[in-house]
Protein backbone atom coordinates (compact mmCIF):
# COMPACT_ATOMS: atom_id res chain seq x y z
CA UNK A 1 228.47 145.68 41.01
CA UNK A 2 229.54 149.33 41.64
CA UNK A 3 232.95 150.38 41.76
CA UNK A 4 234.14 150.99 45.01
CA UNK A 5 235.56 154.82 45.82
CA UNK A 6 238.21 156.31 45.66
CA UNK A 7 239.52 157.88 48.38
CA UNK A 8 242.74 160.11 48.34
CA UNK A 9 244.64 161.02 51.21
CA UNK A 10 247.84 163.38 51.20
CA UNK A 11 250.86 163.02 53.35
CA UNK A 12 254.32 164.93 53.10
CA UNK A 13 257.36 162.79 54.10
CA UNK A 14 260.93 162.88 54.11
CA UNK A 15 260.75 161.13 50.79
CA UNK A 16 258.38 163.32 49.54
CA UNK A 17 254.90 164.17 48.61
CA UNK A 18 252.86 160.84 48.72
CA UNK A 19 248.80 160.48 47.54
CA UNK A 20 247.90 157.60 49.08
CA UNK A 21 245.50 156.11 46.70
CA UNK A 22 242.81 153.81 48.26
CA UNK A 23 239.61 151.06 46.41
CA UNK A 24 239.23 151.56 42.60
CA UNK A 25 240.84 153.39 39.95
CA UNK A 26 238.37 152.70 36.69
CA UNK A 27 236.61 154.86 34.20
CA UNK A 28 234.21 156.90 37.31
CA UNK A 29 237.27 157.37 39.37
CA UNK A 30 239.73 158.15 37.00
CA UNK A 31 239.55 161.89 36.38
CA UNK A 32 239.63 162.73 40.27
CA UNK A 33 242.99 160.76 40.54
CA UNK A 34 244.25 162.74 37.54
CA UNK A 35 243.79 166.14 38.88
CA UNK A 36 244.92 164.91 42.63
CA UNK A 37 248.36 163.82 40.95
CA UNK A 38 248.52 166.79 38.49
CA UNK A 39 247.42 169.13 40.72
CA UNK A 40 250.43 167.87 43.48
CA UNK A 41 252.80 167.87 40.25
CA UNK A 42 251.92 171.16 38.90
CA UNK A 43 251.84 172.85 42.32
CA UNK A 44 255.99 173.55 42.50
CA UNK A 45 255.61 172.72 46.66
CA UNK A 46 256.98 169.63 45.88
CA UNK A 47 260.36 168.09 44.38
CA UNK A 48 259.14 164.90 44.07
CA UNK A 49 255.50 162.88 44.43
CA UNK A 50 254.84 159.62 45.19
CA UNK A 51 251.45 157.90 44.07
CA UNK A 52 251.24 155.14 46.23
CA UNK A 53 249.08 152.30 44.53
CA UNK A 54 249.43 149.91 47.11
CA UNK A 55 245.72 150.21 48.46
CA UNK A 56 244.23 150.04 44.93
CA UNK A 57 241.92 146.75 44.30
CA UNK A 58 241.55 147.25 40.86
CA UNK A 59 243.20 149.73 38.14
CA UNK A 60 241.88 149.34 34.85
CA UNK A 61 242.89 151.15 31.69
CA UNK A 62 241.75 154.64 32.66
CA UNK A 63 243.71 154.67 35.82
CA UNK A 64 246.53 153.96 33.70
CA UNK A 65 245.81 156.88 31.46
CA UNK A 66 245.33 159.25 34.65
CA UNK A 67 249.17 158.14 35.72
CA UNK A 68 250.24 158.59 32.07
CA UNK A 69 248.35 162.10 31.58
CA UNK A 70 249.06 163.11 35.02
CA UNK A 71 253.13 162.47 33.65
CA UNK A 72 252.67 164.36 30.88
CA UNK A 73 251.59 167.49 32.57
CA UNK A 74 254.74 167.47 35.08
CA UNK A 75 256.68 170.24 34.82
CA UNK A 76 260.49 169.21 32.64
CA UNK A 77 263.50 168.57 35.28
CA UNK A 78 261.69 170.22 38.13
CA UNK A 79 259.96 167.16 39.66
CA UNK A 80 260.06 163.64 39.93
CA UNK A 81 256.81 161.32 39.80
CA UNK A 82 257.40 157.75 41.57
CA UNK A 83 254.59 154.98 41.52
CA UNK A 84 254.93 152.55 44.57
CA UNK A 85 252.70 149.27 44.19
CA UNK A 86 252.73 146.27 45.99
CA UNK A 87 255.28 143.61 44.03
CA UNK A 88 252.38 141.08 42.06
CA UNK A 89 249.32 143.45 42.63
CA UNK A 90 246.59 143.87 40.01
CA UNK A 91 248.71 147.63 39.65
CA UNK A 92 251.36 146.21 39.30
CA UNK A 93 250.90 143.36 36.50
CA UNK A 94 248.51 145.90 34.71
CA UNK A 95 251.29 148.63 34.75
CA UNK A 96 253.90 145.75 33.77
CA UNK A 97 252.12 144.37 31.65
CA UNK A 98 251.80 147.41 29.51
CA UNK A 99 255.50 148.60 29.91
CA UNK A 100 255.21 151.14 31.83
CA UNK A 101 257.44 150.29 35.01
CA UNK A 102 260.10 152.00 34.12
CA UNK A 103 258.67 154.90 32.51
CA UNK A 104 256.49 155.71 35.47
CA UNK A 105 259.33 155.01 37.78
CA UNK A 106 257.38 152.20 39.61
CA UNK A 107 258.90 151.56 43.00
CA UNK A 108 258.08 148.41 45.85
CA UNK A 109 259.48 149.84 48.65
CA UNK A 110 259.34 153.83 50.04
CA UNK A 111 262.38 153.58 52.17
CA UNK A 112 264.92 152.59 49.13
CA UNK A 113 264.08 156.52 48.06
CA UNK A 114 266.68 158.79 48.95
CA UNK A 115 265.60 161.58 51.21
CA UNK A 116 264.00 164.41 49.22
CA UNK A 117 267.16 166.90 50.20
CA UNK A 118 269.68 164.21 48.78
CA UNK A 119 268.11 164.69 44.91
């Protein structure tokens, strides 16, 4: 079975930068995530990002290394990276599952952010 696509689509909110990540994020799909999300980290438009998950079927283990090494690139103090999934989602008990909610600041719901000019 082939993987589905991945298909990325920017939009700039009030709460800030969100990639709105849509189908598969697996081994094929993986690196273009990773330099969507770095790329949007590393830019310094933006104060904060938001890689919304919620249209993701499937994550496996490299889309959680793309989120990690995306992380790891951000700029110290000058941005802040936010993961919104769907509460019980495959992203969600993957990411959960391997502790990582709190360190990628996972988030269920966009409108509990405060505006990006209240940081």
């Amino acid at each position: 079975m082939l993987a589905e696509p991945l298909a990325i689509k920017p939009e700039l909110t009030d709460r800030g930068f969100v990639l709105h990540l849509l189908g598969e994020i697996d081994f094929e799909t993986a690196p273009e995530a990773r330099e969507s999300i770095t790329r949007a980290l590393t830019s310094g438009l933006y104060r904060r990002v938001i890689v919304d998950v919620r249209g993701i079927k499937i994550m496996d283990s490299s889309g959680i290394a793309a989120l990690l090494n995306s992380r790891k690139a951000m700029p110290t103090g000058s941005v802040e990276m936010c993961v919104l999934v769907e509460l019980g989602s495959q992203p969600h008990r993957i990411l959960a599952a391997a502790g990582l909610v709190v360190p990628l600041n996972v988030i269920f719901d966009l409108d509990k952010l405060l505006e990006v000019e209240e940081l």
